[in-house]
Protein backbone atom coordinates (compact mmCIF):
# COMPACT_ATOMS: atom_id res chain seq x y z
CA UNK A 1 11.64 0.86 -8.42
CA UNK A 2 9.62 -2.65 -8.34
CA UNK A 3 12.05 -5.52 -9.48
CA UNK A 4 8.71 -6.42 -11.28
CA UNK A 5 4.87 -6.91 -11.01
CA UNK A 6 1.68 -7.67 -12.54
CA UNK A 7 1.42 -7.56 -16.32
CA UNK A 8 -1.58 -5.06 -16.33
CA UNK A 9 -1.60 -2.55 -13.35
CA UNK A 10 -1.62 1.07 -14.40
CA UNK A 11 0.31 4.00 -12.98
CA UNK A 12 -3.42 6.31 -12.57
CA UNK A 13 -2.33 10.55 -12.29
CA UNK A 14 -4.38 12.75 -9.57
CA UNK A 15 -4.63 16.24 -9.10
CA UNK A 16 -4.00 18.49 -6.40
CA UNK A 17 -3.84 21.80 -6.22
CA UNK A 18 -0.51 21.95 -6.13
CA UNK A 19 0.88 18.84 -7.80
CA UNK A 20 0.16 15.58 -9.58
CA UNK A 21 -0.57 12.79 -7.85
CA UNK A 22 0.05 8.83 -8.67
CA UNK A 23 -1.30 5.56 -7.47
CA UNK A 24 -0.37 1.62 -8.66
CA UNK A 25 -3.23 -0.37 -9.36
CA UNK A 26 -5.11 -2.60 -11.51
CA UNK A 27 -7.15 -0.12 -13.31
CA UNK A 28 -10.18 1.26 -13.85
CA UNK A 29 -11.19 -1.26 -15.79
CA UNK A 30 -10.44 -3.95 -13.69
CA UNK A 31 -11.41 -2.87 -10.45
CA UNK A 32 -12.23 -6.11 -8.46
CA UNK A 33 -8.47 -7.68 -9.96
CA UNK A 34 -6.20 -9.02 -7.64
CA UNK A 35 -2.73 -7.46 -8.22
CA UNK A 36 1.34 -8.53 -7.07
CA UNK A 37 4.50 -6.55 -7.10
CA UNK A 38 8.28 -7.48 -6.00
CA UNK A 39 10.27 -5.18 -3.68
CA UNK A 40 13.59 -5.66 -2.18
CA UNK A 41 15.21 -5.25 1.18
CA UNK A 42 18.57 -4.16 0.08
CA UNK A 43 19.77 -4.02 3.94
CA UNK A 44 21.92 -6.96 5.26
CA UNK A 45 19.27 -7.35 8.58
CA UNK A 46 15.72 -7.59 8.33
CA UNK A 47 13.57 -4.38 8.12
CA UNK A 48 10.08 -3.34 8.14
CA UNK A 49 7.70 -2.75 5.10
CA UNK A 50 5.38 0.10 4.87
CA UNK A 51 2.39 0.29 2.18
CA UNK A 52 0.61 3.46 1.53
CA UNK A 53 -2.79 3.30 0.09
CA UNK A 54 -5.21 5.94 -0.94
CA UNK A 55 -8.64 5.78 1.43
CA UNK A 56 -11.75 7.82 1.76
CA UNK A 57 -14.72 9.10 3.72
CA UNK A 58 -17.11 9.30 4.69
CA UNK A 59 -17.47 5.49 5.18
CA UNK A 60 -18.21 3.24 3.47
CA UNK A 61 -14.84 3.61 2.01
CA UNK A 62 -15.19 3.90 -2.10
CA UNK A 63 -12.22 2.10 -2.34
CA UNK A 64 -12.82 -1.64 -1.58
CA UNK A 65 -11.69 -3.57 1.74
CA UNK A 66 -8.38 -5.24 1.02
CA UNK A 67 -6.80 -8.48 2.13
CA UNK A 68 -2.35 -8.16 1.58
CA UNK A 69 -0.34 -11.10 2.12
CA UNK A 70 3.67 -10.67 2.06
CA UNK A 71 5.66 -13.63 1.17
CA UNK A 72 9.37 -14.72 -0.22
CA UNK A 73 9.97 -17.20 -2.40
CA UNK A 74 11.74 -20.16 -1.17
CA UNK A 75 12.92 -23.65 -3.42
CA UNK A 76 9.65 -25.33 -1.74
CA UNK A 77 7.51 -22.39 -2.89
CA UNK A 78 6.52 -19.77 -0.94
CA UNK A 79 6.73 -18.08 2.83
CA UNK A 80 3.83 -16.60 3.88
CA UNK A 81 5.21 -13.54 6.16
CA UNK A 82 2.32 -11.90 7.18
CA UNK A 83 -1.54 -11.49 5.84
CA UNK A 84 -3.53 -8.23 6.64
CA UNK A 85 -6.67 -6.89 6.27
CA UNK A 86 -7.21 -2.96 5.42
CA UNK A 87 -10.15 -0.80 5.37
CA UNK A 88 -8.99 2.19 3.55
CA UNK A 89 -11.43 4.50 5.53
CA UNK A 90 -9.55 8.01 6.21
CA UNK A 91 -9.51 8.76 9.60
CA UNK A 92 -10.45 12.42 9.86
CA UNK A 93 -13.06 12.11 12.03
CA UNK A 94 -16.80 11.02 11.49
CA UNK A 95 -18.21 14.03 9.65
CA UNK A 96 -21.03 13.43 7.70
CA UNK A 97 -21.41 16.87 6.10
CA UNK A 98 -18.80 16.28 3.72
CA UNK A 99 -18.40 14.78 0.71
CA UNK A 100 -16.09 12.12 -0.50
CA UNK A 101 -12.37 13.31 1.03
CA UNK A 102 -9.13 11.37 -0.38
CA UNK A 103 -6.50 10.33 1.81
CA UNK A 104 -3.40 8.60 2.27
CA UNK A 105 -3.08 5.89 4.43
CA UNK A 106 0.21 3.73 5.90
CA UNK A 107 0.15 0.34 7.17
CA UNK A 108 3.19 -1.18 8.66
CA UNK A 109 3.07 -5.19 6.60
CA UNK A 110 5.54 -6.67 9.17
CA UNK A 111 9.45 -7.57 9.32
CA UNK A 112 10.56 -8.64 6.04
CA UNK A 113 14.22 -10.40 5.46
CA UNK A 114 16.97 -9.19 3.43
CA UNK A 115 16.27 -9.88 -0.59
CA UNK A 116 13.32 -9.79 -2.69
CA UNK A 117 9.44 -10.25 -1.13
CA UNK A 118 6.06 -9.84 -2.78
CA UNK A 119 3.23 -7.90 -2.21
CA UNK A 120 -0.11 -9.27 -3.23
CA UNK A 121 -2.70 -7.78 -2.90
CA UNK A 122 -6.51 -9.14 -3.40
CA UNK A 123 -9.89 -7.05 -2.92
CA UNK A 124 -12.57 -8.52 -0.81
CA UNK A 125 -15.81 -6.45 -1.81
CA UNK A 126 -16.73 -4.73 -5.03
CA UNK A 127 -16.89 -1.02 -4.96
CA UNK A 128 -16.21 0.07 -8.29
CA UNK A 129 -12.94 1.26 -7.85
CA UNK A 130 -9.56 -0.82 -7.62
CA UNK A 131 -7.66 -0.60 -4.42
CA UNK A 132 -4.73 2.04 -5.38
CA UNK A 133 -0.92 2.10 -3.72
CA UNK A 134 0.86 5.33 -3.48
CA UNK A 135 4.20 4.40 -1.98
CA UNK A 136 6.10 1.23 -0.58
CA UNK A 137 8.88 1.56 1.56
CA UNK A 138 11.42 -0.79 3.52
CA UNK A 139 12.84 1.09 6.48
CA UNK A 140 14.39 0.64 10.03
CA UNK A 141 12.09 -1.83 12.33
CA UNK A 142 10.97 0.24 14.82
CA UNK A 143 10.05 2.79 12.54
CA UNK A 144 6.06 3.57 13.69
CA UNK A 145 3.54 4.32 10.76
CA UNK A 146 1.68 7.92 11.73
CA UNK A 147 0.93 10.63 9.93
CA UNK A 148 -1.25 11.82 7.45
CA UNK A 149 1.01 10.45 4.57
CA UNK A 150 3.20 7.84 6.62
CA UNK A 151 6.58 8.21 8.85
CA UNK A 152 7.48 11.79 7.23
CA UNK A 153 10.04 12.20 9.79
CA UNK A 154 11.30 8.84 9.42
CA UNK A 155 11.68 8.75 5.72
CA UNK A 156 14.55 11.18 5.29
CA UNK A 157 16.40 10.23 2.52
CA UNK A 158 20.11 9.46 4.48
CA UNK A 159 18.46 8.99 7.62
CA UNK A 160 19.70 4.67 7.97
């Protein structure tokens, strides 16, 4: 659960064959929006912060090239923790003799300290479709960011 976000993003519902998917984002209609949500590290030493976006290929991505900056909030203002640049381009391999494949992709955002931090998140090219989260998660530092749908293996519920 967010501690809170953006008046306006929309909780958008995929299918799979098997399931229903979700994503956080700003909406169809409002594709080229900037968007913000507050997490929390409710660990007493600092931990890393994972972001899992959705991403496609063959490239160009249809989901726009994203600039995320993570601060905190401070009495001064804010603490700019750490600024990165994705390319949600799935990394299946370079086959052009598909069509458009959906993906998840994970991105470790850096260390963040114990307490609340944001997540903003602004797109930097128009592509028609909004960039789209599918999971955030604060776990051990350390904790490396492969797979298909992010640290699996890492995420067990129990596991820190």
């Amino acid at each position: 659960k967010f501690l809170s976000h953006k008046d306006g993003l929309v909780r958008e519902r995929f299918h799979s064959a098997s399931q229903d998917l979700y994503a956080l984002s700003t909406g169809r209609q409002n594709p080229n929006d900037f968007g913000w949500l507050a997490v929390a590290n409710p660990y007493n030493t600092d931990r890393s912060l994972f972001l899992s976006f959705m991403a496609s290929e063959p490239a160009p991505s249809i989901y726009p090239q994203t600039a995320i900056r993570v601060y905190t909030k401070t009495m001064d203002g804010e603490n700019l923790l750490t600024k990165v640049i994705v390319n949600p381009i799935s990394s299946y391999g370079d086959n052009e003799m598909i069509d458009v494949v959906n993906s998840i992709k994970t991105v470790n955002l850096g260390i963040i300290p114990p307490g609340p931090a944001v997540i903003r998140w602004d797109p930097l090219e128009r592509t028609g479709k909004p960039f789209r989260i599918t999971a955030v998660n604060v776990v051990m530092s350390g904790t490396k960011a492969t797979g298909v749908l992010g640290p699996a293996v890492d995420m067990r519920k129990g596991l820190y």
